[in-house]
Protein backbone atom coordinates (compact mmCIF):
# COMPACT_ATOMS: atom_id res chain seq x y z
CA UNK A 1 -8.97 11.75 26.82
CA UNK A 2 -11.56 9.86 24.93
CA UNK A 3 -12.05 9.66 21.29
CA UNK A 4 -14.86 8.71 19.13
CA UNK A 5 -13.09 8.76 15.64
CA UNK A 6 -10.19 8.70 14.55
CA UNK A 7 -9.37 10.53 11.21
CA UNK A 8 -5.99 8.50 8.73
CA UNK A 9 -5.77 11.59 6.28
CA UNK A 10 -3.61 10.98 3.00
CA UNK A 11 0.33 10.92 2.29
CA UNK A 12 1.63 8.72 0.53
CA UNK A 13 4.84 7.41 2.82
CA UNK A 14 4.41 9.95 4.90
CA UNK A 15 1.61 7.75 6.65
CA UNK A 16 3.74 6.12 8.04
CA UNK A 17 4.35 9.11 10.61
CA UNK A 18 1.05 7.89 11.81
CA UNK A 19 1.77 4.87 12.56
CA UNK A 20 4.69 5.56 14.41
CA UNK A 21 2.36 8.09 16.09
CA UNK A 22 -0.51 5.68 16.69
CA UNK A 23 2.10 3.04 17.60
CA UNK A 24 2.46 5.26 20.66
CA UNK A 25 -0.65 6.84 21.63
CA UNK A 26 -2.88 4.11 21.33
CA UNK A 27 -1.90 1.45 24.33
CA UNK A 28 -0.90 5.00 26.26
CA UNK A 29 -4.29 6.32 26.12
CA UNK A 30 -6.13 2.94 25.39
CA UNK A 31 -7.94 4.48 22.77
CA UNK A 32 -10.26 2.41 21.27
CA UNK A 33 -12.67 4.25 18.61
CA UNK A 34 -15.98 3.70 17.37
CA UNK A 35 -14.98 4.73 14.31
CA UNK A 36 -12.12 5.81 12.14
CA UNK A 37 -12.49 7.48 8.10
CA UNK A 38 -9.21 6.67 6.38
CA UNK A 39 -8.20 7.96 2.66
CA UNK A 40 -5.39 7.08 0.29
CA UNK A 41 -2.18 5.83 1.92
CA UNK A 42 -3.81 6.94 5.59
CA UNK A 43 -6.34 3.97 4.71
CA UNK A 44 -3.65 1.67 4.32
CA UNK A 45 -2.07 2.47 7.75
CA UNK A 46 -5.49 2.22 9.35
CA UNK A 47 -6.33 -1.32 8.06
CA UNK A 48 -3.32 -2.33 8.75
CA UNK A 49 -2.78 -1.04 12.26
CA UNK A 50 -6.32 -1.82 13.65
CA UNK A 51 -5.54 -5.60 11.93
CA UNK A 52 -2.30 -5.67 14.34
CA UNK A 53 -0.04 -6.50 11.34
CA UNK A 54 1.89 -3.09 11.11
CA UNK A 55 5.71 -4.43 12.26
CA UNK A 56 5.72 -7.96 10.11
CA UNK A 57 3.77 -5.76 7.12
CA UNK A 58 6.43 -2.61 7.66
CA UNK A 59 9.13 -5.00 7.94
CA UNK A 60 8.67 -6.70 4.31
CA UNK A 61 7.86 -3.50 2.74
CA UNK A 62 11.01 -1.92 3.61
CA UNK A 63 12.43 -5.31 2.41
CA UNK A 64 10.78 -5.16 -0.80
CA UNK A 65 11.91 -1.68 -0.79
CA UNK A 66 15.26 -1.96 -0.50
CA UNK A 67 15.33 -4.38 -3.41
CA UNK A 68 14.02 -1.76 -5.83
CA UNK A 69 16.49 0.75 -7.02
CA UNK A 70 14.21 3.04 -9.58
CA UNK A 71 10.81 4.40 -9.13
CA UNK A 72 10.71 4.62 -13.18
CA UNK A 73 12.09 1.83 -15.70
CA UNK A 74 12.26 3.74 -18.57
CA UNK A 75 13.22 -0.04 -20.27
CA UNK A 76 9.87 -1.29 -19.41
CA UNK A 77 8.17 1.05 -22.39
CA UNK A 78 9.85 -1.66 -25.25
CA UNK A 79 8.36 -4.56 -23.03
CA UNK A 80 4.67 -3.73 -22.28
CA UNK A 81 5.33 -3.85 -18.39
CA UNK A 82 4.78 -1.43 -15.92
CA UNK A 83 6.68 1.33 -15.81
CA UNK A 84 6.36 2.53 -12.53
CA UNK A 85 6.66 0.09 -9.91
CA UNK A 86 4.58 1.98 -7.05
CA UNK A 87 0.71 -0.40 -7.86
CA UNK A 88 1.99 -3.93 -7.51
CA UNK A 89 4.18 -2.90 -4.84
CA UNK A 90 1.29 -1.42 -2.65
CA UNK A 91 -0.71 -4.58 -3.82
CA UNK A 92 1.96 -7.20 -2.44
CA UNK A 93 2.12 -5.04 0.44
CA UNK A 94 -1.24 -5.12 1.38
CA UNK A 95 -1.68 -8.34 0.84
CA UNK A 96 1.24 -9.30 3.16
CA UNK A 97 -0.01 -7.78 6.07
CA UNK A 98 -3.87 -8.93 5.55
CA UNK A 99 -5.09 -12.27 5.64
CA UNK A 100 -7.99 -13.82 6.46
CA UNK A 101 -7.74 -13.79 9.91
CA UNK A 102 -6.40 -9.98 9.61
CA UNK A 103 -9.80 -9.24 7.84
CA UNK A 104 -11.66 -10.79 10.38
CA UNK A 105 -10.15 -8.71 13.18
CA UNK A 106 -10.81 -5.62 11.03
CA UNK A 107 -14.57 -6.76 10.75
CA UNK A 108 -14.70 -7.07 14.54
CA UNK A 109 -13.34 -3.94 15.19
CA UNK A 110 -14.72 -0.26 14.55
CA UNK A 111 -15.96 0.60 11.55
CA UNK A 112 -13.17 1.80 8.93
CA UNK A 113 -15.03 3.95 6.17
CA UNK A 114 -12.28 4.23 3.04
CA UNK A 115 -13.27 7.11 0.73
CA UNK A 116 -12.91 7.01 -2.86
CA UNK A 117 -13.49 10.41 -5.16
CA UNK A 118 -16.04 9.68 -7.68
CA UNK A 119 -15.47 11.60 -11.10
CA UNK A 120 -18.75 13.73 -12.56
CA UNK A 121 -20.72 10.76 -14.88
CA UNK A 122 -19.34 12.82 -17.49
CA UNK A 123 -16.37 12.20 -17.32
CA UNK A 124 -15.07 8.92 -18.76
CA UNK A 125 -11.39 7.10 -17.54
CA UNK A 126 -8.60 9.09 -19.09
CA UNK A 127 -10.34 12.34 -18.95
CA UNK A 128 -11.28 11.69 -14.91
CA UNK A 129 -7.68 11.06 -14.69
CA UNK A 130 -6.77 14.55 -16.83
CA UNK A 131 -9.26 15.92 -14.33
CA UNK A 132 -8.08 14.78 -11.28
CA UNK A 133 -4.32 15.65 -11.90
CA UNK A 134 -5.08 19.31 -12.97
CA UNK A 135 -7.11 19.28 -9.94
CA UNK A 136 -4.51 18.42 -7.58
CA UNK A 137 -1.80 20.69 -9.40
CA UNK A 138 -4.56 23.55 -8.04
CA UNK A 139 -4.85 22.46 -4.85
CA UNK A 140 -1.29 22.11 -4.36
CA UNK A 141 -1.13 25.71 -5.07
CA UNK A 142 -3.44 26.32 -1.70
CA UNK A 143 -1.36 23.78 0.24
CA UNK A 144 -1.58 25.75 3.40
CA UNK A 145 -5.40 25.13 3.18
CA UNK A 146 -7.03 21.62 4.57
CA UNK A 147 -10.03 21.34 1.82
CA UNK A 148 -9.57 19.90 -1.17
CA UNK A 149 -11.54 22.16 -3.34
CA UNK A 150 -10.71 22.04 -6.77
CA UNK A 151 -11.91 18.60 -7.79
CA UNK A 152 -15.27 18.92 -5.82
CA UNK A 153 -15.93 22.13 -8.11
CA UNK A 154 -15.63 19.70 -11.06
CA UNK A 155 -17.86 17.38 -9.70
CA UNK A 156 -15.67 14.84 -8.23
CA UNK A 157 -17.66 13.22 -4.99
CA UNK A 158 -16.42 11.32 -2.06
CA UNK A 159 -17.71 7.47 -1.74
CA UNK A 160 -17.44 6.20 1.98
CA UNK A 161 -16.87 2.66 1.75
CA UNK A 162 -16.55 -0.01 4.85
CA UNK A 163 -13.97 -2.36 5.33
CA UNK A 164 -16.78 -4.54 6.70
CA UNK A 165 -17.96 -4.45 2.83
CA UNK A 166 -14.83 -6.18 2.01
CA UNK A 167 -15.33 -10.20 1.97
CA UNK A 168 -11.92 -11.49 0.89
CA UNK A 169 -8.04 -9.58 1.43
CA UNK A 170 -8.30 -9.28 -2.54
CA UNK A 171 -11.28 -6.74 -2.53
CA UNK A 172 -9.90 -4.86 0.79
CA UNK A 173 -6.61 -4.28 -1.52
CA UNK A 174 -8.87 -3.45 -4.35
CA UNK A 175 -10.60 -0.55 -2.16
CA UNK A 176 -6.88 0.57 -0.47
CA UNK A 177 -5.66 0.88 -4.03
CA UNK A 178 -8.81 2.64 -5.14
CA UNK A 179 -8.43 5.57 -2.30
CA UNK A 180 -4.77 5.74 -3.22
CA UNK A 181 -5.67 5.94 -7.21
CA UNK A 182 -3.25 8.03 -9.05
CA UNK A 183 -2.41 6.51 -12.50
CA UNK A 184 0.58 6.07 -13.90
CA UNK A 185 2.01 5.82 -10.86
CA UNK A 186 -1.27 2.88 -9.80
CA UNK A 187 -3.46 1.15 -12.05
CA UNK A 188 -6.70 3.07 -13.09
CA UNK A 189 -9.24 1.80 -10.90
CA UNK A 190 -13.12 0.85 -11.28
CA UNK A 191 -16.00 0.67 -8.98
CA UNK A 192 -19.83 0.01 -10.55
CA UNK A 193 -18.08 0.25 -13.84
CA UNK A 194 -17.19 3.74 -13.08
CA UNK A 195 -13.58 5.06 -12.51
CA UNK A 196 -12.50 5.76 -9.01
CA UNK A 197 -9.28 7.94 -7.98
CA UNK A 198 -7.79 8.81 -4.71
CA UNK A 199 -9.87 9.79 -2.21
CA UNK A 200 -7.60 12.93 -1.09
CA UNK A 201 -8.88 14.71 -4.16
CA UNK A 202 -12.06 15.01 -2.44
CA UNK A 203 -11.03 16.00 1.13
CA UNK A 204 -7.45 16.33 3.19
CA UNK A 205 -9.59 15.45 5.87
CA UNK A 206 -12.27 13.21 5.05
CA UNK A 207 -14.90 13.45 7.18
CA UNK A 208 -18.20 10.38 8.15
CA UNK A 209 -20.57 9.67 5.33
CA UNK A 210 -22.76 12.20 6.20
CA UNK A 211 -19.79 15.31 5.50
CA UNK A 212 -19.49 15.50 9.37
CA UNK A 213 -17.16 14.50 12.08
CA UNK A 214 -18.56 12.18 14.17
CA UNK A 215 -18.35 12.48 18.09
CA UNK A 216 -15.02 13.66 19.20
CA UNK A 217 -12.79 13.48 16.56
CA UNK A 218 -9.13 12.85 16.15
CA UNK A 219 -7.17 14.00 12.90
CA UNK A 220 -3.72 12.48 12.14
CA UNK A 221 -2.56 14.60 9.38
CA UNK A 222 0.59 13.93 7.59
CA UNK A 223 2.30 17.58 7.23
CA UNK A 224 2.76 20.52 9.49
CA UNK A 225 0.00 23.39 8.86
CA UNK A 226 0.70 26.69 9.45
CA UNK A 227 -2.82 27.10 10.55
CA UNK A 228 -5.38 25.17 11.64
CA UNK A 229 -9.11 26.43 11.78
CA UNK A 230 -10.67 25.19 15.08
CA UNK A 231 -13.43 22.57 14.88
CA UNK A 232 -15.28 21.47 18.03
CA UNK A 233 -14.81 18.36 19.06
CA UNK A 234 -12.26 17.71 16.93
CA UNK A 235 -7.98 17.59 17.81
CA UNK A 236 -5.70 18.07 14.89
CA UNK A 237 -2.54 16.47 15.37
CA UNK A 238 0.43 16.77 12.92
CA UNK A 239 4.20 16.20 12.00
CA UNK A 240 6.90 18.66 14.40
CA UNK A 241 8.39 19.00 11.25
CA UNK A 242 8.17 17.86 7.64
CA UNK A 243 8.79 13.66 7.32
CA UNK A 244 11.34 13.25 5.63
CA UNK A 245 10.55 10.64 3.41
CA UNK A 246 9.00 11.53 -0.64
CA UNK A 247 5.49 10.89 -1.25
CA UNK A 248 5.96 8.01 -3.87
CA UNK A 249 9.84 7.32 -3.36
CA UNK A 250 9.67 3.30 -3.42
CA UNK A 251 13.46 2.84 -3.06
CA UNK A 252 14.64 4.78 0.28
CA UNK A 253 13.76 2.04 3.28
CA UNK A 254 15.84 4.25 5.58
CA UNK A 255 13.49 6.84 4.92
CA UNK A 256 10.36 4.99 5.63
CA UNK A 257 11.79 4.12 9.13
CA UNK A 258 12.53 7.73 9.43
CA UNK A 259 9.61 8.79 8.94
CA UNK A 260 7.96 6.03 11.44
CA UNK A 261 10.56 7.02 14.04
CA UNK A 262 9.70 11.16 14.21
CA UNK A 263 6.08 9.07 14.25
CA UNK A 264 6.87 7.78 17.71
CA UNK A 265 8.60 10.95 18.82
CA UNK A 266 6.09 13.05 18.06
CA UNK A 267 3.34 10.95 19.61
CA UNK A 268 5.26 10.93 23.17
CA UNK A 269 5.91 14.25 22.90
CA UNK A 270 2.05 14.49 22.09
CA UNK A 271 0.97 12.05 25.07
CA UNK A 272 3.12 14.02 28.02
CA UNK A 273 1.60 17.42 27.00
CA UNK A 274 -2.04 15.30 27.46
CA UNK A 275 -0.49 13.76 30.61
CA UNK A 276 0.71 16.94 32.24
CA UNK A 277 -2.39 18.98 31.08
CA UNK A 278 -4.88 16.42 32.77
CA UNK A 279 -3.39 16.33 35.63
CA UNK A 280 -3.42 20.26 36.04
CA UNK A 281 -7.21 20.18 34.67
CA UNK A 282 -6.82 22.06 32.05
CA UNK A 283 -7.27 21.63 28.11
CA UNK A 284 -4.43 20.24 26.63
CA UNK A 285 -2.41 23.32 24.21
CA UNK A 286 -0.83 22.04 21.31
CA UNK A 287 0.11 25.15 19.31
CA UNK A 288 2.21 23.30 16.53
CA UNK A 289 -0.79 20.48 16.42
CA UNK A 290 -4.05 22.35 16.87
């Protein structure tokens, strides 16, 4: 099975199911995409997977996580540091897994559009942030659905950005931080002098700069859908069952490697149903994945 794309949709930790997934699937099918549209978290993953630092980056970040015990420190308010731990954290981890040479692999292979989600010109920093947040409180309301509708009806706009853009590791974790924008929790972040948030407001499932897939398509998504509306050309795959790791919880590294681990399950379970369906010529049926 050949794919053109490949789709890193948003998460937070649970984007690391994909690369558990990926970690699988990719030397199994030798995929090797044209192309791949990442957002938020799933943007991370992607650099870092495609860069072939994944296990030395996963292994300090669960490091790193272990050492931190509170994803607030209330304390921090009486000494004008940060109070939520969650930016520099993604930062240093970033950073740790892409150097130079890392970039330059990522340059030489397919093209890895991040999105960002523009707010309307009319609205300025705090009250894009005001904006966004409201917006994803209604869209979590819809969660069964795939589109992100709310903030597009406000006049927030996906940005498609290329890795290649990136010159140095420091602007690459500048753009991964951008697509994963969610202050307090990360550091308000600016592009052209305008405010940027994360790109998920904009699209579950972002799609190529022009709003389309492009070629066949394959979406890693991060949590199990009840229902998925058929797209040609395009294979939805998706967690067996919910990862169990939170969103933004910096302090479980168990549950980071659990999360990875129903990854890899999931992905073999995923490859022998392609396996067994080629060989009887038929299209592959996923019902919990497509």
């Amino acid at each position: 099975m050949h794919f053109d794309t490949i789709v890193f949709s948003g998460g937070g930790n649970r984007c690391f199911w994909q690369a558990g997934f990926w970690s699988v699937i990719e030397s199994a099918m030798q995929l090797r995409p044209l192309r791949v549209t990442a957002v938020s978290a799933g943007a991370a993953m992607a650099c870092v997977l495609f860069a072939g630092t994944f296990e030395s980056g996963f292994e300090g970040h669960k490091r790193a996580v272990l050492r931190n015990p509170y994803n607030l420190y209330v304390r921090n308010l009486l000494k004008a540091k940060p109070v939520f731990p969650h930016g520099a954290m993604y930062r240093a981890a970033i950073l740790a897994s892409i150097n130079a040479a890392a970039l330059e692999r990522l340059h030489q292979g397919p093209d890895i559009q991040i999105v960002v989600a523009r707010p309307p010109a009319w609205a300025p920093g705090r009250l894009a942030v005001v904006l966004g947040a409201v917006s994803a409180g209604v869209d979590a309301l819809n969660s069964h659905k795939l589109e992100a509708a709310a903030a597009r009806r406000l006049g927030f706009r996906p940005v498609h950005v290329s890795v290649r853009d990136c010159h140095t590791p420091q602007e690459l974790a500048d753009l991964i931080v951008a697509s994963s924008c969610v202050p307090p929790l990360t550091p308000l972040m600016h592009a052209d002098g305008m405010p940027v948030l994360d790109g998920g407001l904009v699209g579950t499932v972002p799609t190529g700069p022009d709003g389309q897939a492009q070629g066949h398509t394959l979406v890693l998504l991060t949590r199990p859908f009840r229902r998925l509306q058929p797209q040609p050309g395009t294979l939805y795959v998706q967690p067996s069952s919910p990862v169990p790791v939170g969103t933004w919880d910096y302090t479980d590294d168990k549950a980071l490697q659990a999360a990875y681990e129903l990854g890899q399950s999931d992905g073999a379970e995923f490859f022998a149903t392609i396996r067994a369906s080629t060989s009887r010529g038929s299209r592959p049926c996923l019902p919990h994945r497509c």
